[in-house]
C-alpha atoms as a PDB file:
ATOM      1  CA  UNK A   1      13.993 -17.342 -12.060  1.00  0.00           C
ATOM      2  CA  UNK A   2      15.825 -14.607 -14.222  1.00  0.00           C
ATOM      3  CA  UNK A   3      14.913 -11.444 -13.833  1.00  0.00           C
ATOM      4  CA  UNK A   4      14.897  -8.777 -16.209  1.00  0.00           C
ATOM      5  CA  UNK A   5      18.072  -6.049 -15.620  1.00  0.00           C
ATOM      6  CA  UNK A   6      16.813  -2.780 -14.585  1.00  0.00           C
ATOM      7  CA  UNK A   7      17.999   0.512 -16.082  1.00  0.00           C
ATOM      8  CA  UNK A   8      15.955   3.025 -14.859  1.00  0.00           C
ATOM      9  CA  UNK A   9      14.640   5.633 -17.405  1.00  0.00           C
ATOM     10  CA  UNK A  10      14.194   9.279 -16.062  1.00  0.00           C
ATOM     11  CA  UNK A  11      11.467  10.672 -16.080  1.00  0.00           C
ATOM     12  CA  UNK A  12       9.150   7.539 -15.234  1.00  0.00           C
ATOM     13  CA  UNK A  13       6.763   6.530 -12.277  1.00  0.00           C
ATOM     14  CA  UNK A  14       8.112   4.808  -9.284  1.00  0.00           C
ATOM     15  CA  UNK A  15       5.337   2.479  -9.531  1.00  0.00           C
ATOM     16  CA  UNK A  16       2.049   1.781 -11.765  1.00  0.00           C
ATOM     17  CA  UNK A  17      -0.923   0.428 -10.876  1.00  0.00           C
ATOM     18  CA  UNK A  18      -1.628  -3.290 -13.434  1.00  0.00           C
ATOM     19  CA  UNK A  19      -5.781  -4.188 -13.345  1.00  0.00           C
ATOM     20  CA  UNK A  20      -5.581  -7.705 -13.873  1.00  0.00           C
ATOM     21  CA  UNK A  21      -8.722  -8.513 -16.663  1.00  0.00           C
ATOM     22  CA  UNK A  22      -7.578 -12.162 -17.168  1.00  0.00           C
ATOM     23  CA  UNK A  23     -10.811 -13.863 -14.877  1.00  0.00           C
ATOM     24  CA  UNK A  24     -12.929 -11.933 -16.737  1.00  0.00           C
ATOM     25  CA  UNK A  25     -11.450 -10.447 -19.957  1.00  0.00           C
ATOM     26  CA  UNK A  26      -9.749 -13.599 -20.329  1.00  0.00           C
ATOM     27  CA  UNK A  27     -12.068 -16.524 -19.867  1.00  0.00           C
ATOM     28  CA  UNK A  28     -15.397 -14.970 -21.574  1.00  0.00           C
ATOM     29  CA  UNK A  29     -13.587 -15.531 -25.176  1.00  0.00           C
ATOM     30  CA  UNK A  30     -12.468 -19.332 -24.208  1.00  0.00           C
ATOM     31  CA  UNK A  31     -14.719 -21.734 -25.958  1.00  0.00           C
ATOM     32  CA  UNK A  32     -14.461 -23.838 -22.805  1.00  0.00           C
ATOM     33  CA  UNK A  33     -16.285 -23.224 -19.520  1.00  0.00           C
ATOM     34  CA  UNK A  34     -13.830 -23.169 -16.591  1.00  0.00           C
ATOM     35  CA  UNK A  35     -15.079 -24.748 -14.060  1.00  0.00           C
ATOM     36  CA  UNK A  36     -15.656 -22.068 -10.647  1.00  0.00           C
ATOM     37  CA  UNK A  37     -13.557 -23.663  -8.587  1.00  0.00           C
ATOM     38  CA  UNK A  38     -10.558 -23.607 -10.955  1.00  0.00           C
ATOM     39  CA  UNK A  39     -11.816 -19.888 -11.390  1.00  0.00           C
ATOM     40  CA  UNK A  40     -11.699 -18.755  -7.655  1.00  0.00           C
ATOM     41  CA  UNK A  41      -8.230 -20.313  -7.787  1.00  0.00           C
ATOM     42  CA  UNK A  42      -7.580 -18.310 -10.268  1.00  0.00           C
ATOM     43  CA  UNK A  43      -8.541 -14.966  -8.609  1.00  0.00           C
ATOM     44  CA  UNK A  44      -6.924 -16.191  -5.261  1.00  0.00           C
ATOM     45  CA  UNK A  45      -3.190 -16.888  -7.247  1.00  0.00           C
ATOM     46  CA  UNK A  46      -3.189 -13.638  -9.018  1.00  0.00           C
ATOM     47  CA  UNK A  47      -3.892 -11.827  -5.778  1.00  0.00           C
ATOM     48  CA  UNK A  48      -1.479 -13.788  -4.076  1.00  0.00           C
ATOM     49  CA  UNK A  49       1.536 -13.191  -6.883  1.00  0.00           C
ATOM     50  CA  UNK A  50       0.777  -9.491  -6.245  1.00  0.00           C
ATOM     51  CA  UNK A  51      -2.052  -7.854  -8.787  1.00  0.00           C
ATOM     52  CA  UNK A  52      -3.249  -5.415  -6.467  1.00  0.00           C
ATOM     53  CA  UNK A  53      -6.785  -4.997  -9.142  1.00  0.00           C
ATOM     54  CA  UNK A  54      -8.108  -8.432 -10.215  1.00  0.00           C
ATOM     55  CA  UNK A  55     -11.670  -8.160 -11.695  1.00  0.00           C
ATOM     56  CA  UNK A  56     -13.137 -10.977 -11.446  1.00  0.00           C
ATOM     57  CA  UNK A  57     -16.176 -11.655 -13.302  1.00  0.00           C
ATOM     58  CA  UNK A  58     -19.096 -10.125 -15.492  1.00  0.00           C
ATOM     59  CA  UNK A  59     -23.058  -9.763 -15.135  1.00  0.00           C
ATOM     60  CA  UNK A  60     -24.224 -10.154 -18.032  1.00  0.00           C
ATOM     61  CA  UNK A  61     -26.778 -12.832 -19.091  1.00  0.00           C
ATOM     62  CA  UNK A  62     -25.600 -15.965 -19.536  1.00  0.00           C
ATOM     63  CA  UNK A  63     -27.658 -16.303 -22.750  1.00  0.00           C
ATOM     64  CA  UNK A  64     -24.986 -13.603 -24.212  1.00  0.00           C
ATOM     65  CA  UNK A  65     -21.250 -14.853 -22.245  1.00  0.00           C
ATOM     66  CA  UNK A  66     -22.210 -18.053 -20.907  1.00  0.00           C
ATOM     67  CA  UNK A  67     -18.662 -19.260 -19.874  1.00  0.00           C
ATOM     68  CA  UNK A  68     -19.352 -15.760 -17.204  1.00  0.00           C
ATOM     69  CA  UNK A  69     -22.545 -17.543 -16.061  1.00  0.00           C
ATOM     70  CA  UNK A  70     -21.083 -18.602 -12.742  1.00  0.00           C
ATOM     71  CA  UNK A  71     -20.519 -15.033 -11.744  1.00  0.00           C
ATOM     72  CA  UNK A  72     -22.548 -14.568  -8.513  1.00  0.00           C
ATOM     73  CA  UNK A  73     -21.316 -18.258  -7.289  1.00  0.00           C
ATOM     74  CA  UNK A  74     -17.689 -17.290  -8.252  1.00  0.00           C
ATOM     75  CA  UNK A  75     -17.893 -13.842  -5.860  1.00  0.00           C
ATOM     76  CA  UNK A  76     -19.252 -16.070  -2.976  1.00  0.00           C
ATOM     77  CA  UNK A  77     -16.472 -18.332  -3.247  1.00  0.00           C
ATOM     78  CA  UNK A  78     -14.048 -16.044  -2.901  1.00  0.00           C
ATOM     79  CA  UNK A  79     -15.580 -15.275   0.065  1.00  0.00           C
ATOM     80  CA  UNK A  80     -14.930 -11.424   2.255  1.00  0.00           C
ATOM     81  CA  UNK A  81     -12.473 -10.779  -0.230  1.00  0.00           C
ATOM     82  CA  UNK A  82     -14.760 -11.500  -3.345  1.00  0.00           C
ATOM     83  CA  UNK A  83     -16.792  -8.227  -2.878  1.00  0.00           C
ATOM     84  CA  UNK A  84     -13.552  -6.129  -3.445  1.00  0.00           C
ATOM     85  CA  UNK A  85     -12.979  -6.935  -6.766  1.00  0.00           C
ATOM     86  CA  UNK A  86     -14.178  -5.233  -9.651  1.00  0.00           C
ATOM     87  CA  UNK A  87     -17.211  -6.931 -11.394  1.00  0.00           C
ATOM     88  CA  UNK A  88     -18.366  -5.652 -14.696  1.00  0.00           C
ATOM     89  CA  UNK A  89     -22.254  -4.806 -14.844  1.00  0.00           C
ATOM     90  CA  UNK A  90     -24.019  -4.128 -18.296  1.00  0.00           C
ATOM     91  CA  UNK A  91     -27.191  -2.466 -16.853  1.00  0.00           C
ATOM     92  CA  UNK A  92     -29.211  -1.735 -13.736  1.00  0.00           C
ATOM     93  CA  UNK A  93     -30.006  -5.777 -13.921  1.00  0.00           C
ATOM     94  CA  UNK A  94     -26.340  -6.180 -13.548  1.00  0.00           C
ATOM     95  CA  UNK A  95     -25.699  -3.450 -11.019  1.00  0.00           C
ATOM     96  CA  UNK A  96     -28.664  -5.178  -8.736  1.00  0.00           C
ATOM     97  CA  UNK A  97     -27.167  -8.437  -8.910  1.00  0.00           C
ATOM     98  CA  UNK A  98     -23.660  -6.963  -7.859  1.00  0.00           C
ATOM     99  CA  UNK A  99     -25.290  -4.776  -4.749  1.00  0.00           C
ATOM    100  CA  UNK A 100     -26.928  -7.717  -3.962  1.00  0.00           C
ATOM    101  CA  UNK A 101     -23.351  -9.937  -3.254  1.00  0.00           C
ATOM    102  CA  UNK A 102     -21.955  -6.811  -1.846  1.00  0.00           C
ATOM    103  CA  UNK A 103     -19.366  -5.797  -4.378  1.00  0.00           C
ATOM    104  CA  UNK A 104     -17.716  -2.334  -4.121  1.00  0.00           C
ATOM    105  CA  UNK A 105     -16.405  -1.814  -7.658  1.00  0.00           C
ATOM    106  CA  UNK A 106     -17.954  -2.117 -10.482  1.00  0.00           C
ATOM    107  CA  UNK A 107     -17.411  -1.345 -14.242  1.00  0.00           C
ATOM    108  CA  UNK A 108     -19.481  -0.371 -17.403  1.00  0.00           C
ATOM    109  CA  UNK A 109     -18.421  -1.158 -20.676  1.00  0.00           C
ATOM    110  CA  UNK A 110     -19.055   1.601 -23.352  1.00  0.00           C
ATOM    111  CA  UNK A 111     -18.157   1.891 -27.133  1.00  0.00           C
ATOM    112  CA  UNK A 112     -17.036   4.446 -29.297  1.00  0.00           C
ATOM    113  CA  UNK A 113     -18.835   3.304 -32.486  1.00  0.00           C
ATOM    114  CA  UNK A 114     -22.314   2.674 -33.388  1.00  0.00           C
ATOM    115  CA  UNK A 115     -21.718  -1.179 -34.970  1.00  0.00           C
ATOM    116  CA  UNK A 116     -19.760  -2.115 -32.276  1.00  0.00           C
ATOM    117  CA  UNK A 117     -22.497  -0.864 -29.357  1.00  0.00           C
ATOM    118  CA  UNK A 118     -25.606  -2.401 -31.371  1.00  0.00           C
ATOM    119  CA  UNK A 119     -23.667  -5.941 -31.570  1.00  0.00           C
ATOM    120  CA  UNK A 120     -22.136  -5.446 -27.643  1.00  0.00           C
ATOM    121  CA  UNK A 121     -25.216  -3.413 -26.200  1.00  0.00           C
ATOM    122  CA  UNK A 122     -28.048  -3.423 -28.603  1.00  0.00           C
ATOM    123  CA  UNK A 123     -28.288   0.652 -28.655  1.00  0.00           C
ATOM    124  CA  UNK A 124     -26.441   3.141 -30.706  1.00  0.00           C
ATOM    125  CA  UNK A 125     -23.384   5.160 -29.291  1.00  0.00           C
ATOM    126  CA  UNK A 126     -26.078   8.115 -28.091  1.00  0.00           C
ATOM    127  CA  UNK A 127     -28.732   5.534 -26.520  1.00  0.00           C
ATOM    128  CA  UNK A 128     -25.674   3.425 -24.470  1.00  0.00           C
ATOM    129  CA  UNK A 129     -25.715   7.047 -22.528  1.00  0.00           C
ATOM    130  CA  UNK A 130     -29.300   6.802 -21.277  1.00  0.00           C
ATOM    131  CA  UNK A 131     -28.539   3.102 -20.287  1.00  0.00           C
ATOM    132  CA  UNK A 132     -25.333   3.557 -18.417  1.00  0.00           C
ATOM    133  CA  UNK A 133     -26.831   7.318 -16.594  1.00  0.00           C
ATOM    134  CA  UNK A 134     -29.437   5.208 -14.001  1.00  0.00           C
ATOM    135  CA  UNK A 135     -26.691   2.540 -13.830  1.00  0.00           C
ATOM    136  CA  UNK A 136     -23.927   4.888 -12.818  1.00  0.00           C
ATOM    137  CA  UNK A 137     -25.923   6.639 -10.396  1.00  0.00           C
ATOM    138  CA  UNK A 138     -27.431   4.090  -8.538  1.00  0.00           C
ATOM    139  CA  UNK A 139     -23.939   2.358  -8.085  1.00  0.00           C
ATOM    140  CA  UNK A 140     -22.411   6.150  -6.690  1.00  0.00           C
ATOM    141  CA  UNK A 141     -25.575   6.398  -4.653  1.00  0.00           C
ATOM    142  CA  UNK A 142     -24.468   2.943  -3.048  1.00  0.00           C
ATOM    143  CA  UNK A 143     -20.966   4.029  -2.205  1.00  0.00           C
ATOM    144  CA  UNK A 144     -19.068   1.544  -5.004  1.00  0.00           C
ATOM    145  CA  UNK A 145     -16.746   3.107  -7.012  1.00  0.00           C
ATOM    146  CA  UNK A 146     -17.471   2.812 -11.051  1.00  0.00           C
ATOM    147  CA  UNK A 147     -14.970   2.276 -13.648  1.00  0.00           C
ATOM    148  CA  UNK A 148     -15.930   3.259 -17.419  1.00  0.00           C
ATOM    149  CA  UNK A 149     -14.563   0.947 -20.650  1.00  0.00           C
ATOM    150  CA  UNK A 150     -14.668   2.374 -24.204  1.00  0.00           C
ATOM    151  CA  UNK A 151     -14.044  -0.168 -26.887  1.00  0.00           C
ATOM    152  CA  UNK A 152     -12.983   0.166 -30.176  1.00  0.00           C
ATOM    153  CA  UNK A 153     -10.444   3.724 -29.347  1.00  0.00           C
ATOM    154  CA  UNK A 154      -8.274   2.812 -32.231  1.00  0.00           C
ATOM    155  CA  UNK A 155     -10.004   1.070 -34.789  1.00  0.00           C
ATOM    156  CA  UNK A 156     -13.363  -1.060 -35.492  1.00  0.00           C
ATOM    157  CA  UNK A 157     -13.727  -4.339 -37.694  1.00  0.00           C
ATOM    158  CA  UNK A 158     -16.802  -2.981 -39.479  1.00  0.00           C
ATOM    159  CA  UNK A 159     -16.286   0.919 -39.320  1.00  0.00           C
ATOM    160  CA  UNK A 160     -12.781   1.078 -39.870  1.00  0.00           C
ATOM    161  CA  UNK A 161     -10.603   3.889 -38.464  1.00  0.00           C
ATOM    162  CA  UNK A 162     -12.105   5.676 -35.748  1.00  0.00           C
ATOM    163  CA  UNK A 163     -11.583   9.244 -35.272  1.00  0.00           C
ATOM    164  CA  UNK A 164      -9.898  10.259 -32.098  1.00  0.00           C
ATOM    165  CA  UNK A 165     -12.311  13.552 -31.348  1.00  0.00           C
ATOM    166  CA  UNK A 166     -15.119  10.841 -31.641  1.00  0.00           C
ATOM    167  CA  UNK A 167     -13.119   8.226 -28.619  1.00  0.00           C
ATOM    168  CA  UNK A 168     -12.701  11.757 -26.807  1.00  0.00           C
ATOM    169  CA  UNK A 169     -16.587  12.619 -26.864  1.00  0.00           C
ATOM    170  CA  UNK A 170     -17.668   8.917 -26.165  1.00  0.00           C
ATOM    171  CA  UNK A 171     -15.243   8.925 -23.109  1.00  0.00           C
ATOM    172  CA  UNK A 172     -15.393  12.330 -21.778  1.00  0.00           C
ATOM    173  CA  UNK A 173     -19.673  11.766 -21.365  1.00  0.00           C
ATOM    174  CA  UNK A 174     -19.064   8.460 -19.598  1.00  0.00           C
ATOM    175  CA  UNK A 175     -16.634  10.716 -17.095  1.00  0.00           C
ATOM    176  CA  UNK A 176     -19.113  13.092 -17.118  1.00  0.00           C
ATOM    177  CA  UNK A 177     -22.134  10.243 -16.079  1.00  0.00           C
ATOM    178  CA  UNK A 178     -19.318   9.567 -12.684  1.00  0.00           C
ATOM    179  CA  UNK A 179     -17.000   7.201 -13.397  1.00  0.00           C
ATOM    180  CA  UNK A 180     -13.740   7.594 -11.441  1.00  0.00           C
ATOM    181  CA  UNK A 181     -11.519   6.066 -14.638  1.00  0.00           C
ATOM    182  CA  UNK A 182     -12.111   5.419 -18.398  1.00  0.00           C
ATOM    183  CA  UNK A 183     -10.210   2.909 -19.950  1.00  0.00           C
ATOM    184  CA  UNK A 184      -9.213   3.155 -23.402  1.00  0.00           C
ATOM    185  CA  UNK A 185      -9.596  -0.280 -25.540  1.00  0.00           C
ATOM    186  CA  UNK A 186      -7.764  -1.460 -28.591  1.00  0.00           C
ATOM    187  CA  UNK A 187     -10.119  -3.998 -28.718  1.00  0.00           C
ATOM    188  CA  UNK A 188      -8.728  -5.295 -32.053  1.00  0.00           C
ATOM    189  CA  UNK A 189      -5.026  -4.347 -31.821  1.00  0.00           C
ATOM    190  CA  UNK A 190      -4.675  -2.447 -34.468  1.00  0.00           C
ATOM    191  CA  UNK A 191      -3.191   0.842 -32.637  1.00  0.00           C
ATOM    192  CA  UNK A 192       0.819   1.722 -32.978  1.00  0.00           C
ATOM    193  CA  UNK A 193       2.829   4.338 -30.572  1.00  0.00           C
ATOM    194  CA  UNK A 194       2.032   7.443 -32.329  1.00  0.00           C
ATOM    195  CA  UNK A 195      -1.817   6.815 -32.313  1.00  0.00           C
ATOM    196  CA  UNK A 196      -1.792   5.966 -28.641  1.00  0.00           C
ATOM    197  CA  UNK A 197       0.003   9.346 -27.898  1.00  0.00           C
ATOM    198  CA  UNK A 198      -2.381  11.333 -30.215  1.00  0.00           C
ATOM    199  CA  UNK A 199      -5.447  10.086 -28.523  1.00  0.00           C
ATOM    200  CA  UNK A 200      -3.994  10.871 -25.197  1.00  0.00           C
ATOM    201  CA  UNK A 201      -2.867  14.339 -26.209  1.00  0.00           C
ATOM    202  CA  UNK A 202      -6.862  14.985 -27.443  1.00  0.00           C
ATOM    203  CA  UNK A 203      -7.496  13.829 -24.279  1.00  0.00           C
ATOM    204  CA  UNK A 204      -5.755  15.812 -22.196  1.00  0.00           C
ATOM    205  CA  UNK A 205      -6.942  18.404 -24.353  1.00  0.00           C
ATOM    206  CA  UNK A 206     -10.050  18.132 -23.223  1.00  0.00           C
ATOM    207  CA  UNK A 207      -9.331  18.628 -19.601  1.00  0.00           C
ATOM    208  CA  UNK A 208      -8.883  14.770 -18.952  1.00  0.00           C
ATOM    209  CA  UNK A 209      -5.610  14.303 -17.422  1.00  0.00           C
ATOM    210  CA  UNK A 210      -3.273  11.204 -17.791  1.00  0.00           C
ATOM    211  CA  UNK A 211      -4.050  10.052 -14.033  1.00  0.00           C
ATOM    212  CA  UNK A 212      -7.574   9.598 -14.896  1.00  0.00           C
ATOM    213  CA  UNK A 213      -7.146   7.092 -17.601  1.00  0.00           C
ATOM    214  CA  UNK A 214      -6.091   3.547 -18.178  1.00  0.00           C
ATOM    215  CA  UNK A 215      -5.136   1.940 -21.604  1.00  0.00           C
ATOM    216  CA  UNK A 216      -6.432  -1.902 -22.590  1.00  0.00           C
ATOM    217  CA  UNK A 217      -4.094  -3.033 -25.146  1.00  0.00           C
ATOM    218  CA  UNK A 218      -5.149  -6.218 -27.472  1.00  0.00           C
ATOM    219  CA  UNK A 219      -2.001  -7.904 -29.170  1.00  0.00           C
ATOM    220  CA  UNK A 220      -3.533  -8.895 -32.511  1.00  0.00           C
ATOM    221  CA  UNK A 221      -1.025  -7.121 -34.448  1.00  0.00           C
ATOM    222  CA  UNK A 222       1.749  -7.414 -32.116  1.00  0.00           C
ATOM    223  CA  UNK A 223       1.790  -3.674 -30.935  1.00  0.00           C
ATOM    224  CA  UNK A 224       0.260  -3.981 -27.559  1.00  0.00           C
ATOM    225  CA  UNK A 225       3.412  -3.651 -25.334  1.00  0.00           C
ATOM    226  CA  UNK A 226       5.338  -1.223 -27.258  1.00  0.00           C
ATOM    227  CA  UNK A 227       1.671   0.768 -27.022  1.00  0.00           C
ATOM    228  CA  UNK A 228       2.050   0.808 -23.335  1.00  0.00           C
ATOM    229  CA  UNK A 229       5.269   1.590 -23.285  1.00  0.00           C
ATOM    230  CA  UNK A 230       4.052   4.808 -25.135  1.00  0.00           C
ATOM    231  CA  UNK A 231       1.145   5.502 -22.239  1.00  0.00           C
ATOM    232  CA  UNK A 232       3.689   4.795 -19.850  1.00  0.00           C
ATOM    233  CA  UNK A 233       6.130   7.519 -21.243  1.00  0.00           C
ATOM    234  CA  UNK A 234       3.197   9.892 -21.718  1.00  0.00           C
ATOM    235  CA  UNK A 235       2.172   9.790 -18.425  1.00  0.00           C
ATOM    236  CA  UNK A 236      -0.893   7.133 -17.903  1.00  0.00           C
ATOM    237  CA  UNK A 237      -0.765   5.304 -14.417  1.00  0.00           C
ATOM    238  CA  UNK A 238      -2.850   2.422 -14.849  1.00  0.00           C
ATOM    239  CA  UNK A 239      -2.707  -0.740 -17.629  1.00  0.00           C
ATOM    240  CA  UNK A 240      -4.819  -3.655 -18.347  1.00  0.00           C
ATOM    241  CA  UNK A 241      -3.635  -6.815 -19.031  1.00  0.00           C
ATOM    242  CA  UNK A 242      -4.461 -10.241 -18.673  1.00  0.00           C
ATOM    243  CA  UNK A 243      -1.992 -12.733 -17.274  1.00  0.00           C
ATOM    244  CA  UNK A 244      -0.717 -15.190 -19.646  1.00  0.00           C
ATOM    245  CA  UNK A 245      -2.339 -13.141 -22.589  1.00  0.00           C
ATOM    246  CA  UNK A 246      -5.828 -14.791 -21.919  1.00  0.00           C
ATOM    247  CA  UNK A 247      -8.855 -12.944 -23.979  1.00  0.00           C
ATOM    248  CA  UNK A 248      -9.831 -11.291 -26.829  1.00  0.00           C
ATOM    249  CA  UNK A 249     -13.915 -10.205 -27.246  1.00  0.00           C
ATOM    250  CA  UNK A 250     -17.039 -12.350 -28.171  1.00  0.00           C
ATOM    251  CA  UNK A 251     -18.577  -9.733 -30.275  1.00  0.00           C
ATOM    252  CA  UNK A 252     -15.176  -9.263 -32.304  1.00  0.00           C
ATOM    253  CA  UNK A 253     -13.854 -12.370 -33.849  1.00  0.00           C
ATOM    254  CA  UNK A 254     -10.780 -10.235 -34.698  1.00  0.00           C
ATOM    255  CA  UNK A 255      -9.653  -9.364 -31.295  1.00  0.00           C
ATOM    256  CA  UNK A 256      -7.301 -11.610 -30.150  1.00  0.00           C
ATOM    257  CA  UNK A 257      -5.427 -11.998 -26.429  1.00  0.00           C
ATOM    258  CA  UNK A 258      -4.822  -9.053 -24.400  1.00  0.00           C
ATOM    259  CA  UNK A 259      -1.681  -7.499 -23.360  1.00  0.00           C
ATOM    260  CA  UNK A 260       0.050 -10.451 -21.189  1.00  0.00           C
ATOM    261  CA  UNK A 261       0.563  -9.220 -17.747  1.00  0.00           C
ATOM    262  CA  UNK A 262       3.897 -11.121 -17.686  1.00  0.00           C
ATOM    263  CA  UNK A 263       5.135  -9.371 -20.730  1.00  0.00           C
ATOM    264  CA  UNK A 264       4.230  -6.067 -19.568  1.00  0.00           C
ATOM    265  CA  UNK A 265       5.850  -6.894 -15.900  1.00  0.00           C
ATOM    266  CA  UNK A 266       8.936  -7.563 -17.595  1.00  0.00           C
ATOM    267  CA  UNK A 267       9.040  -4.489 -19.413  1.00  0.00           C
ATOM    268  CA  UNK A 268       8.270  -2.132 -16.479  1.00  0.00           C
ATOM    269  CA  UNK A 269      10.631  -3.852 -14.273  1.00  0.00           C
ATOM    270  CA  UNK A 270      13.222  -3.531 -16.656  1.00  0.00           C
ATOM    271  CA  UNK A 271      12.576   0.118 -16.447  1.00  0.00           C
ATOM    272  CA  UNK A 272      12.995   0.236 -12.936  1.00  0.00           C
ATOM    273  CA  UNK A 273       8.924   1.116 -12.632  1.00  0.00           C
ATOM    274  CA  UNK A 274       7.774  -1.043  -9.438  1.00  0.00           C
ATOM    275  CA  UNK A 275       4.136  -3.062  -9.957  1.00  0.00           C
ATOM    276  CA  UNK A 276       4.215  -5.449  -6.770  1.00  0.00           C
ATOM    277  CA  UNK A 277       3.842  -8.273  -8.548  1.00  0.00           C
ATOM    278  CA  UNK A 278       5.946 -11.655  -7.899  1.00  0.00           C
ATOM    279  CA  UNK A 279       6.970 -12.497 -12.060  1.00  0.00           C
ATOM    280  CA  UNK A 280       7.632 -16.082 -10.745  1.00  0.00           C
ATOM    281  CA  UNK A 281       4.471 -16.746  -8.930  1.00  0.00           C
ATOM    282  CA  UNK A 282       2.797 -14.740 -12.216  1.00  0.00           C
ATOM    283  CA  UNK A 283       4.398 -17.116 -14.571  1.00  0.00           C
ATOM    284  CA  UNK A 284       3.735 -20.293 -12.207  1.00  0.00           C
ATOM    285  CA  UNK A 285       0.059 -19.228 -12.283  1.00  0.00           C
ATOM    286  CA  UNK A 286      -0.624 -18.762 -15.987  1.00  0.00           C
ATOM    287  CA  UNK A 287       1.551 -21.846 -16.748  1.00  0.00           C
ATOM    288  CA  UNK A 288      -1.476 -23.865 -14.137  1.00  0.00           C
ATOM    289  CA  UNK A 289      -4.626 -21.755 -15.959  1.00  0.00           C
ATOM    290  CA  UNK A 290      -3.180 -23.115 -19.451  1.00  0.00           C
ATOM    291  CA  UNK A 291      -3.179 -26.874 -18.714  1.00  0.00           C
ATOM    292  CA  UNK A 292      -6.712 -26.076 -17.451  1.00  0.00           C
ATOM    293  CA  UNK A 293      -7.306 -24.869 -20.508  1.00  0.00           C
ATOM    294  CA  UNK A 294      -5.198 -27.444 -22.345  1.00  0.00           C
ATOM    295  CA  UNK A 295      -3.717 -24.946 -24.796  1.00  0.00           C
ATOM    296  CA  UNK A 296      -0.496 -23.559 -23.819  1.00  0.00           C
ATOM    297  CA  UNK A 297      -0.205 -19.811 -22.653  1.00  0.00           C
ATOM    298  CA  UNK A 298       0.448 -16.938 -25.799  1.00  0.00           C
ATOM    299  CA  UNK A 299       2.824 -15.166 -23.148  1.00  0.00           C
ATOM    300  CA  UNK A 300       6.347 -14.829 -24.438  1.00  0.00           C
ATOM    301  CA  UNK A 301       7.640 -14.648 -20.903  1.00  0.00           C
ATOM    302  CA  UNK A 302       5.668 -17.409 -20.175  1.00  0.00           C
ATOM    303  CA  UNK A 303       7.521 -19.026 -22.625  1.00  0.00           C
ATOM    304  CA  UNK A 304      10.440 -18.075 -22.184  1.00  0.00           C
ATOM    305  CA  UNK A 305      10.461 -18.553 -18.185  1.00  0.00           C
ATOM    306  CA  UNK A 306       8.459 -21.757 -18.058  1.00  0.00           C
ATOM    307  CA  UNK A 307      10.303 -23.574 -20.844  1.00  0.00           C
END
């Protein structure tokens, strides 16, 4: 399989770290339910091809995500290994279920605007706090490590531009509450380059440094890899993507697929930046999850490698 040729660009990581969202990212936003043993195969071939994050599922009610309603099966299935993967949890409901399978990682999922938390959460941006503080805290007291998700960094369908001192308060409290990393969501692709390095900058500004965040790039406007490649060059360690371009959001009908894992291995590889991951066995994978699906994959390196 062709490879992409590498010319190294100074000044850039060795390696990055890629957490894999298409299991859970991914599938919530299909119309279909994928059956859980098609999705433990999917978890099991994306380790296998080299993600070294994969999170796997969500515990949310099925009432809200039902294609996600499998989640506590799904971890069992995947056996030993199942309980290292990161799970997202909405609440201390969620959190229980997750202590109760044995998982070590788990994620909240925060939002920087007030529409966008009462249609995801039900509470404004000030009342997610006092949801996610017990939740946080009883996962730390439990020894699992906690991830934080803002949504809606660059833009929101129903409030429009969204200030960058208002992402950096939203995401500095949910540091502040003990989450290890905060990732930063385009969760309707609207960002470009120069907003991605602004928000950073404000950031870093206020005493949160590059190594502490991730980015979560949606494609809807096409921008999504040239956005990492700004993180990247800024100085962010850690990207989001979902292989084959699975996902968008439930509660956003204009956020379509993420960043395609494939697309942003080729880029970094061309760079010379190392991510583990086997392209071909990344490629064969997503090419298998789309005739599950029976759509073909949005990847353009899927396309362009599988045709």
């Amino acid at each position: 399989m062709r490879e992409p040729t590498v010319v190294a660009e100074p000044g850039l990581p060795e390696a990055v770290t890629i957490w894999e969202v298409g299991p859970r990212d991914g599938l919530q936003n299909e119309s279909a339910i994928v059956p859980v043993e098609a999705k433990a195969e999917f978890v099991e071939r994306l380790v296998a091809a080299g993600l070294p994050v994969v999170e796997a599922t969500s515990f949310v009610h099925p009432k809200w995500v039902p294609q996600l309603a499998d989640a506590a099966e799904l971890v069992q299935r995947l056996g030993p290994d199942g309980r290292r993967h990161p799970v997202l949890v909405p609440n201390e409901r969620g959190l229980q279920r997750a202590i109760d399978l044995g998982c070590e990682h788990v994620a909240i999922f925060g939002s920087a605007t007030d529409t966008f938390a009462q249609r995801n959460l039900n509470s404004s941006v000030e009342e997610q706090f006092a949801m996610f503080e017990p939740t946080v805290t009883r996962a730390r007291s439990e020894g699992m490590d906690v991830r934080a998700y803002v949504s809606m960094c660059f833009g929101d369908p129903w409030e429009g531009d969204v200030p960058v001192e208002q992402v950096v308060a939203v995401g500095t409290r949910l540091l502040d509450l003990g989450a290890s990393q905060l990732s930063l969501g385009d969760t309707i692709g609207v960002g470009t380059a120069g907003h991605v390095t602004a928000l950073l900058d404000a950031f870093n500004a206020a005493g949160v440094p590059d190594d502490v965040l991730a980015v979560h790039f949606h494609d809807t406007y096409g921008q999504a890899l040239a956005n990492a490649g700004a993180a990247l060059r800024h100085g962010v360690r850690t990207f989001d993507s979902s292989a084959g371009g699975l996902g968008g959001c439930p509660y956003a009908e204009s956020a379509t697929g993420n960043l395609a894992t494939e697309d942003l291995v080729w880029m970094l590889h061309g760079l010379g930046v190392g991510t583990g991951v086997d392209l071909e066995a990344l490629v064969a994978t997503s090419v298998w999850m789309a005739e599950v699906l029976g759509r073909p994959s949005p990847s353009r390196v899927v396309a362009a490698l599988a045709g």
